[in-house]
PDB file of N, CA and C in Angstrom:
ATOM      1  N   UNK A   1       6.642   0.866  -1.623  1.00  0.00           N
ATOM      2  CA  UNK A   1       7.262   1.574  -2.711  1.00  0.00           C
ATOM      3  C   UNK A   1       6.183   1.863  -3.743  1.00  0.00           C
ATOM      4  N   UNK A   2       5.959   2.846  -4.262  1.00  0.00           N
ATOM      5  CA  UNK A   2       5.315   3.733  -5.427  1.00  0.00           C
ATOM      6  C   UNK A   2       6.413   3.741  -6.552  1.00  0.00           C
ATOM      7  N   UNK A   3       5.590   3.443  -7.641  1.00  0.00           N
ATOM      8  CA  UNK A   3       5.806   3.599  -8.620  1.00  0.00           C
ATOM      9  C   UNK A   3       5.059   4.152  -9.376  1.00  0.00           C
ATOM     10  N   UNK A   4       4.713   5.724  -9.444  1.00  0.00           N
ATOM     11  CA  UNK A   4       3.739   6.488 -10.676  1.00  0.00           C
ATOM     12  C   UNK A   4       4.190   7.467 -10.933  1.00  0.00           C
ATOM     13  N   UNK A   5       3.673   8.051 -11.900  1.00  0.00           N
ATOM     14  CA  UNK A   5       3.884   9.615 -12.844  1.00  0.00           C
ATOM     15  C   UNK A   5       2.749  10.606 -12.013  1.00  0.00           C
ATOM     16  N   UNK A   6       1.862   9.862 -11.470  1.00  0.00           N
ATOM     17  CA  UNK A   6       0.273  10.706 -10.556  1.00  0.00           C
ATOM     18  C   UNK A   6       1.028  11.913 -10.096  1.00  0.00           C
ATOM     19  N   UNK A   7       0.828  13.098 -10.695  1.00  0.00           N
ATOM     20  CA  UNK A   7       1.215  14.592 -10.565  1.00  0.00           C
ATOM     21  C   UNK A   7       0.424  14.703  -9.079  1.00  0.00           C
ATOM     22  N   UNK A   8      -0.243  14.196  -8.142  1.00  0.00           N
ATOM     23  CA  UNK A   8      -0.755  14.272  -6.645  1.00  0.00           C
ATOM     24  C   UNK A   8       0.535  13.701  -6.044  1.00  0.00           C
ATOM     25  N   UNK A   9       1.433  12.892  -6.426  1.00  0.00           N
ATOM     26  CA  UNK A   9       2.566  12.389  -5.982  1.00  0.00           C
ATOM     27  C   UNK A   9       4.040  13.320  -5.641  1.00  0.00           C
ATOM     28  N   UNK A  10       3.760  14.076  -6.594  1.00  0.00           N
ATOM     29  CA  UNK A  10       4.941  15.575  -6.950  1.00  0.00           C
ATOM     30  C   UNK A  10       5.390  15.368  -5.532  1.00  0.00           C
ATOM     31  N   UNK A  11       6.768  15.688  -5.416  1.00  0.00           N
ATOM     32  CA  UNK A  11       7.318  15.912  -3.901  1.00  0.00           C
ATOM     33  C   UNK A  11       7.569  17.652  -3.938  1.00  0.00           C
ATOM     34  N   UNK A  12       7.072  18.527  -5.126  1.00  0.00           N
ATOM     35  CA  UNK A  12       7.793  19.800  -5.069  1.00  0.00           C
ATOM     36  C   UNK A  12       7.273  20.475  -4.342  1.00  0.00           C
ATOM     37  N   UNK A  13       7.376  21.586  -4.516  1.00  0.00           N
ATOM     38  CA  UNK A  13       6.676  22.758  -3.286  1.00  0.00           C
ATOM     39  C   UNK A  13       5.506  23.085  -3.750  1.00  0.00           C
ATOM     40  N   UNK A  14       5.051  23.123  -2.713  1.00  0.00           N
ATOM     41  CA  UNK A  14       2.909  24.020  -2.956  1.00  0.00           C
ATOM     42  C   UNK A  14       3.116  25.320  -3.012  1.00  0.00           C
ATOM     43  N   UNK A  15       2.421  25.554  -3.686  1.00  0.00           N
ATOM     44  CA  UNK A  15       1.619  27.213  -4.388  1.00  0.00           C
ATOM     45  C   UNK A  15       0.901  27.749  -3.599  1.00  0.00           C
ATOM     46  N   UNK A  16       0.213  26.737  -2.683  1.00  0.00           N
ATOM     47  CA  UNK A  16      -1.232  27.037  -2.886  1.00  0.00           C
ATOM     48  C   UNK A  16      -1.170  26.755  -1.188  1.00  0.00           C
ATOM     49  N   UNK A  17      -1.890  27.233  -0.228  1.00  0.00           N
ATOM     50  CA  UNK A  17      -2.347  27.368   1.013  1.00  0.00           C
ATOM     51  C   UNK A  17      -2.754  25.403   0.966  1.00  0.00           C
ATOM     52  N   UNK A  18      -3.883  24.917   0.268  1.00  0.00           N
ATOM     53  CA  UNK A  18      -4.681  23.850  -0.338  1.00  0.00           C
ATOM     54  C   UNK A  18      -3.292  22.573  -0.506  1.00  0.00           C
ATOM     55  N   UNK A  19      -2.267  23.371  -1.476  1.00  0.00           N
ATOM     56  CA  UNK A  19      -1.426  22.162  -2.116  1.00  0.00           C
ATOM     57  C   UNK A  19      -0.646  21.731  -0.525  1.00  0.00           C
ATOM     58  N   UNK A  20      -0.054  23.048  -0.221  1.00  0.00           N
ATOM     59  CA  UNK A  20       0.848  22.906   1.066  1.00  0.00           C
ATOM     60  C   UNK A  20       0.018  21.902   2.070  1.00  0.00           C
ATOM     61  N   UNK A  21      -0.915  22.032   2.292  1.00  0.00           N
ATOM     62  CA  UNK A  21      -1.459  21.142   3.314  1.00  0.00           C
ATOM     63  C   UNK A  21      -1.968  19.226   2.510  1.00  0.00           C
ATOM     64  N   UNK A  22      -1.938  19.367   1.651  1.00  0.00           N
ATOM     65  CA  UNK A  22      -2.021  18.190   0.782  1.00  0.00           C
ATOM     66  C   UNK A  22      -0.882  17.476   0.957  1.00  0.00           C
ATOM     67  N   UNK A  23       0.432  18.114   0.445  1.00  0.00           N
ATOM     68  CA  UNK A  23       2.104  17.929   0.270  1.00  0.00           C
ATOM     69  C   UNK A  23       2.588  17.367   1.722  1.00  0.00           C
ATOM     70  N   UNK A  24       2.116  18.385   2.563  1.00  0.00           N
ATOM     71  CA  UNK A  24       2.462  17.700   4.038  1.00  0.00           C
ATOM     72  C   UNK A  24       1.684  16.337   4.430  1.00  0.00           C
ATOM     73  N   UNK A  25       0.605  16.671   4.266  1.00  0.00           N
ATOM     74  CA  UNK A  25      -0.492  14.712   4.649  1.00  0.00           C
ATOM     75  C   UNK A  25      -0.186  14.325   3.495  1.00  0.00           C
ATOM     76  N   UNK A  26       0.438  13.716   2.327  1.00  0.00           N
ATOM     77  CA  UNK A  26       1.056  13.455   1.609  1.00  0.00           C
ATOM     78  C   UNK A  26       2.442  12.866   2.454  1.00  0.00           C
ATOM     79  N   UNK A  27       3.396  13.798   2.426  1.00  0.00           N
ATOM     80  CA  UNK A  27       4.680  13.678   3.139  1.00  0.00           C
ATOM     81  C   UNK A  27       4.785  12.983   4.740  1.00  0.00           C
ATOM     82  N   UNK A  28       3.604  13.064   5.412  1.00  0.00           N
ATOM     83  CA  UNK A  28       3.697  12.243   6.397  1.00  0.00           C
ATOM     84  C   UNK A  28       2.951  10.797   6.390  1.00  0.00           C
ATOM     85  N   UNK A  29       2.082  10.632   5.202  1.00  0.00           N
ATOM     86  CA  UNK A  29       1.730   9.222   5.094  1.00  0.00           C
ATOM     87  C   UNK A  29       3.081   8.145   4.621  1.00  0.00           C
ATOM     88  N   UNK A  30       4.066   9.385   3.857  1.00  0.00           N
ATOM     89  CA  UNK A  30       4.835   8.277   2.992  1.00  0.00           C
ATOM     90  C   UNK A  30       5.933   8.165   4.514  1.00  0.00           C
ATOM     91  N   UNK A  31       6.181   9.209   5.266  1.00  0.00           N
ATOM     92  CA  UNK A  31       7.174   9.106   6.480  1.00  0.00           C
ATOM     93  C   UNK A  31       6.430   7.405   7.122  1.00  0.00           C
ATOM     94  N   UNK A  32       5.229   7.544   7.665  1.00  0.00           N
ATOM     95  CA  UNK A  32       4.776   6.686   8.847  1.00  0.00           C
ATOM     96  C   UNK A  32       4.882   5.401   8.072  1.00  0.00           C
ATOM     97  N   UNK A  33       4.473   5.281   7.003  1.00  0.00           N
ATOM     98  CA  UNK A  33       4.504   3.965   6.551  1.00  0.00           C
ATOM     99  C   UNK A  33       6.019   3.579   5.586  1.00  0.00           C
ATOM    100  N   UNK A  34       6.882   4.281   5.576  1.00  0.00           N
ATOM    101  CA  UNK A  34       7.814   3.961   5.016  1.00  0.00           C
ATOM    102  C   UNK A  34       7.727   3.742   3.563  1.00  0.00           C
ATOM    103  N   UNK A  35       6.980   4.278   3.144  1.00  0.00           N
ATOM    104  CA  UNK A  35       7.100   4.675   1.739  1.00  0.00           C
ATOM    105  C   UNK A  35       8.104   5.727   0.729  1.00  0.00           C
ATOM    106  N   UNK A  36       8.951   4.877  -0.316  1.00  0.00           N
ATOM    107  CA  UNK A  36       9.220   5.605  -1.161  1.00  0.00           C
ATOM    108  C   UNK A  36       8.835   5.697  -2.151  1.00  0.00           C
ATOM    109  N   UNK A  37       8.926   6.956  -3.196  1.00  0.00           N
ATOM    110  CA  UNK A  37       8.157   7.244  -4.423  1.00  0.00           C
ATOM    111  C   UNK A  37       9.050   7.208  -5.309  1.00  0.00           C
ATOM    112  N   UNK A  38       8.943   6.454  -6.493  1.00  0.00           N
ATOM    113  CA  UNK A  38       9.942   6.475  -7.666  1.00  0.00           C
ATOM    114  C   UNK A  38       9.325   6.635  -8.587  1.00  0.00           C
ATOM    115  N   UNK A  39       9.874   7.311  -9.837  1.00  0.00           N
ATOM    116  CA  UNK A  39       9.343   7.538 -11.516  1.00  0.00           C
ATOM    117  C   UNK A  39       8.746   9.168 -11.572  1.00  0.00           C
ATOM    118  N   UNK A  40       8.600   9.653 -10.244  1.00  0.00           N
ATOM    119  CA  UNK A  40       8.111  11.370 -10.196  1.00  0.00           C
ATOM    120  C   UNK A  40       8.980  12.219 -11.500  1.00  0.00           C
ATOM    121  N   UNK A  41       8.479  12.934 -12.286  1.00  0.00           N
ATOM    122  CA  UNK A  41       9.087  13.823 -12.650  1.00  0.00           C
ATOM    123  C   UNK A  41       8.665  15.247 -13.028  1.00  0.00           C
ATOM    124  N   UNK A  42       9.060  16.358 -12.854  1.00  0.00           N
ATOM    125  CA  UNK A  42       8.151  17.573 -13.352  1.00  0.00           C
ATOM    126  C   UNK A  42       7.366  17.589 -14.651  1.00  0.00           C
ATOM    127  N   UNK A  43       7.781  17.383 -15.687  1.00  0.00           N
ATOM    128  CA  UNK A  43       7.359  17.263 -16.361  1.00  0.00           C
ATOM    129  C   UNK A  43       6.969  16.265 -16.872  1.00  0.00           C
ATOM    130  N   UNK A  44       6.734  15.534 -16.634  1.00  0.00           N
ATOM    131  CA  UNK A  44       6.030  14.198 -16.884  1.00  0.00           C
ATOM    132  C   UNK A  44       4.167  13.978 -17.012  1.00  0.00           C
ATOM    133  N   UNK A  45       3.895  13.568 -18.270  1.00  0.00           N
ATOM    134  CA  UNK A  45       2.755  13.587 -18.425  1.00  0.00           C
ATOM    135  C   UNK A  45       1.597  12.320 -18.502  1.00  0.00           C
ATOM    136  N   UNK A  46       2.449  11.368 -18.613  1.00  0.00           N
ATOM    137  CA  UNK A  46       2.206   9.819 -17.958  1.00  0.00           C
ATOM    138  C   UNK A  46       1.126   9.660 -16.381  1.00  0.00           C
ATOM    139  N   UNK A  47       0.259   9.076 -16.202  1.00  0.00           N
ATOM    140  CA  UNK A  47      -0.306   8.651 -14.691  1.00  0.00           C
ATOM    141  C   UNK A  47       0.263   7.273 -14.730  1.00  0.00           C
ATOM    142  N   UNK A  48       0.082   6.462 -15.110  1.00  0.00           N
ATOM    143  CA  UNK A  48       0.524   4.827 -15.112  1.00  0.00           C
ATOM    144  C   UNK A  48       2.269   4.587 -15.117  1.00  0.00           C
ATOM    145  N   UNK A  49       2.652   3.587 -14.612  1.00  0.00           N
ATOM    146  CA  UNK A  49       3.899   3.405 -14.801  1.00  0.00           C
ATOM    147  C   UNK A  49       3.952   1.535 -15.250  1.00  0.00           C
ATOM    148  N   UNK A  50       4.713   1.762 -16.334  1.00  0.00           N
ATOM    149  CA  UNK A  50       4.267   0.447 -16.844  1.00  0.00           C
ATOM    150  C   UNK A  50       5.381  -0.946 -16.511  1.00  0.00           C
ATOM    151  N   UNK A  51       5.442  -2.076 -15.767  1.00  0.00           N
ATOM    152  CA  UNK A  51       6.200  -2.916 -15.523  1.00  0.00           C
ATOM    153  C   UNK A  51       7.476  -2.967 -16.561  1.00  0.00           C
ATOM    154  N   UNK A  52       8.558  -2.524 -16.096  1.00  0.00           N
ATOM    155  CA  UNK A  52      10.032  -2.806 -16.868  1.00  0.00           C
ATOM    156  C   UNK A  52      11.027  -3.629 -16.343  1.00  0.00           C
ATOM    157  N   UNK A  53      11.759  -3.473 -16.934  1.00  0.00           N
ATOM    158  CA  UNK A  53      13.087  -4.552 -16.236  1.00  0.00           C
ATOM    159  C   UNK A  53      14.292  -2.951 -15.230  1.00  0.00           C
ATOM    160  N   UNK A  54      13.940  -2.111 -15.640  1.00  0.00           N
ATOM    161  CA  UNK A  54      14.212  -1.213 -14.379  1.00  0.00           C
ATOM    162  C   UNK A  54      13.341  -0.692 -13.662  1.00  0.00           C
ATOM    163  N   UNK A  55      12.117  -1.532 -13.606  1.00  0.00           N
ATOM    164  CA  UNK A  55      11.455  -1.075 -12.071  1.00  0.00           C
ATOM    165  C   UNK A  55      12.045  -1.817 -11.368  1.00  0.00           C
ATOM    166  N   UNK A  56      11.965  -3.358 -12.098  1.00  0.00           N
ATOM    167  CA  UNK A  56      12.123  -4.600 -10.935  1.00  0.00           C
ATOM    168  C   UNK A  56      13.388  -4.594 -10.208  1.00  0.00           C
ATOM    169  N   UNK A  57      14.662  -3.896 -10.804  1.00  0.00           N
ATOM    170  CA  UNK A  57      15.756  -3.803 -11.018  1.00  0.00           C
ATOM    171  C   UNK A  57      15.536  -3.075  -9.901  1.00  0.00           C
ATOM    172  N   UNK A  58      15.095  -1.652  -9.541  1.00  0.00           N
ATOM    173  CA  UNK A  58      15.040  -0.874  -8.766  1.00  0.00           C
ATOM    174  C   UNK A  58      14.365  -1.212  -7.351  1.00  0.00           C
ATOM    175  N   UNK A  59      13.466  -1.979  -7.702  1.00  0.00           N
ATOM    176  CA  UNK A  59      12.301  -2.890  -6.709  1.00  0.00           C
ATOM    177  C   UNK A  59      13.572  -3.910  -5.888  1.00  0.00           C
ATOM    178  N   UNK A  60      13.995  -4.479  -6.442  1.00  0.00           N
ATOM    179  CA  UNK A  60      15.316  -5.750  -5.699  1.00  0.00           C
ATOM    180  C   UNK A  60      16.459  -4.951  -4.845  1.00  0.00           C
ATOM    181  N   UNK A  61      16.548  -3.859  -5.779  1.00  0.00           N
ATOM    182  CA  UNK A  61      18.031  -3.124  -5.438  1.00  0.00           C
ATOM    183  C   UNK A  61      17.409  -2.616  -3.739  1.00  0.00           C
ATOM    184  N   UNK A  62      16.320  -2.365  -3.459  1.00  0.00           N
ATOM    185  CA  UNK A  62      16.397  -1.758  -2.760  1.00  0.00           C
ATOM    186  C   UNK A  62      15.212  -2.044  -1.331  1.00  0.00           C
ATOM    187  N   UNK A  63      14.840  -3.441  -1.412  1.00  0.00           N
ATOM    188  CA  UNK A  63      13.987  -4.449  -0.728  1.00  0.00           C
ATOM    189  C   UNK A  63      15.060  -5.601  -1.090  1.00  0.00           C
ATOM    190  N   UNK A  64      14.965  -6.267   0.284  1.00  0.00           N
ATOM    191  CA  UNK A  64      15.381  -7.571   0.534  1.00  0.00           C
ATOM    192  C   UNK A  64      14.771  -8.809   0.467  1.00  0.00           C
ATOM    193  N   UNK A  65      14.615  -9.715  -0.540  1.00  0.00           N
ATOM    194  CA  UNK A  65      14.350 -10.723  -0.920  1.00  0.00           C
ATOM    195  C   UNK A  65      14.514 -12.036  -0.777  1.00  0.00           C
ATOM    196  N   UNK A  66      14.315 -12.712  -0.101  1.00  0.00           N
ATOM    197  CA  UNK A  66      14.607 -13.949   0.220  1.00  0.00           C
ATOM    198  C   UNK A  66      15.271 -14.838  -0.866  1.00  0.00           C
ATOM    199  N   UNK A  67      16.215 -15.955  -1.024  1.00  0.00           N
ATOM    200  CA  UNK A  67      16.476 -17.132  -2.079  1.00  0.00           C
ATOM    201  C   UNK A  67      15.431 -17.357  -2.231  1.00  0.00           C
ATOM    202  N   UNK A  68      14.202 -17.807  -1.498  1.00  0.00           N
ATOM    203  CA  UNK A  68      13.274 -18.636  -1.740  1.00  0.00           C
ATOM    204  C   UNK A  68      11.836 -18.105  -2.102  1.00  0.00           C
ATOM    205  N   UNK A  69      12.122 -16.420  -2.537  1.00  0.00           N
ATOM    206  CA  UNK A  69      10.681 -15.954  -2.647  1.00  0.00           C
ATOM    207  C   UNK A  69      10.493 -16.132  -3.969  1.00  0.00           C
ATOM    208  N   UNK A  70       9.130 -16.118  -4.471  1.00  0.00           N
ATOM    209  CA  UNK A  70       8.244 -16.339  -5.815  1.00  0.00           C
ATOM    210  C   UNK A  70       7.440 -15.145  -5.762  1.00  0.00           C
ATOM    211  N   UNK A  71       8.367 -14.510  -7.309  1.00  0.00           N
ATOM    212  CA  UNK A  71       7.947 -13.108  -7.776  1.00  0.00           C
ATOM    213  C   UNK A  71       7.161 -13.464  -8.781  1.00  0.00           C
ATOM    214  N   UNK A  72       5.440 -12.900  -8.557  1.00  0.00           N
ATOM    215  CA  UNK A  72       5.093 -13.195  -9.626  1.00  0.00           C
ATOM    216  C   UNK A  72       4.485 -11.864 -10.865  1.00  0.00           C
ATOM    217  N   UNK A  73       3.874 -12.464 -11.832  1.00  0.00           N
ATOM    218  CA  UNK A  73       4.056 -10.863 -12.530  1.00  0.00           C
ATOM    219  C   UNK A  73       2.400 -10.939 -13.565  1.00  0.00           C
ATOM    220  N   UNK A  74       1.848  -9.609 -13.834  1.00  0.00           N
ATOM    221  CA  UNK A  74       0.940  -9.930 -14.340  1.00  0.00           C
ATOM    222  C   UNK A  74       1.010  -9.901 -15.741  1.00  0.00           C
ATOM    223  N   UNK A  75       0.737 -11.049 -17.178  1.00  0.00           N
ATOM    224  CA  UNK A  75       1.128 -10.925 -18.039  1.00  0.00           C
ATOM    225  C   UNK A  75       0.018  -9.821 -19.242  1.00  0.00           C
ATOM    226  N   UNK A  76       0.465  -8.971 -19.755  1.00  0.00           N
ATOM    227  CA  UNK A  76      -0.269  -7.788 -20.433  1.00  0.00           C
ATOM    228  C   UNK A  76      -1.318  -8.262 -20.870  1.00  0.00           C
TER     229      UNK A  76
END
């Protein structure tokens, strides 16, 4: 799972002969490895995405976690 604003991340459509072939090896790295991308937005001018209580929120909701795993976190 991804979590960034990185405008190379965009899932939208290419312009460009260049973008289109980027977007696709892009789109098939995130297929093969099972990657999803969260926090994308068009207009968004952010690269970093900064640890919240709705990433983690989003991170749990949607990965399976053991009772017994130890989440740890880096403090700012």
């Amino acid at each position: 799972m991804i979590f960034t604003y990185n405008s190379s991340f965009k899932l939208s459509v290419a312009t460009t002969p260049e973008k289109k072939q980027k977007l696709d090896t892009l789109l098939e790295y995130l297929e093969h490895y099972g990657i999803v991308c969260v926090g994308i937005d068009s207009n968004e001018t952010r690269t970093y995405v900064k640890e919240s209580p709705d990433i983690l929120h989003t991170f749990f909701q949607r990965n399976k976690i053991g009772k017994k795993t130890v989440v740890m976190s880096h403090p700012k």
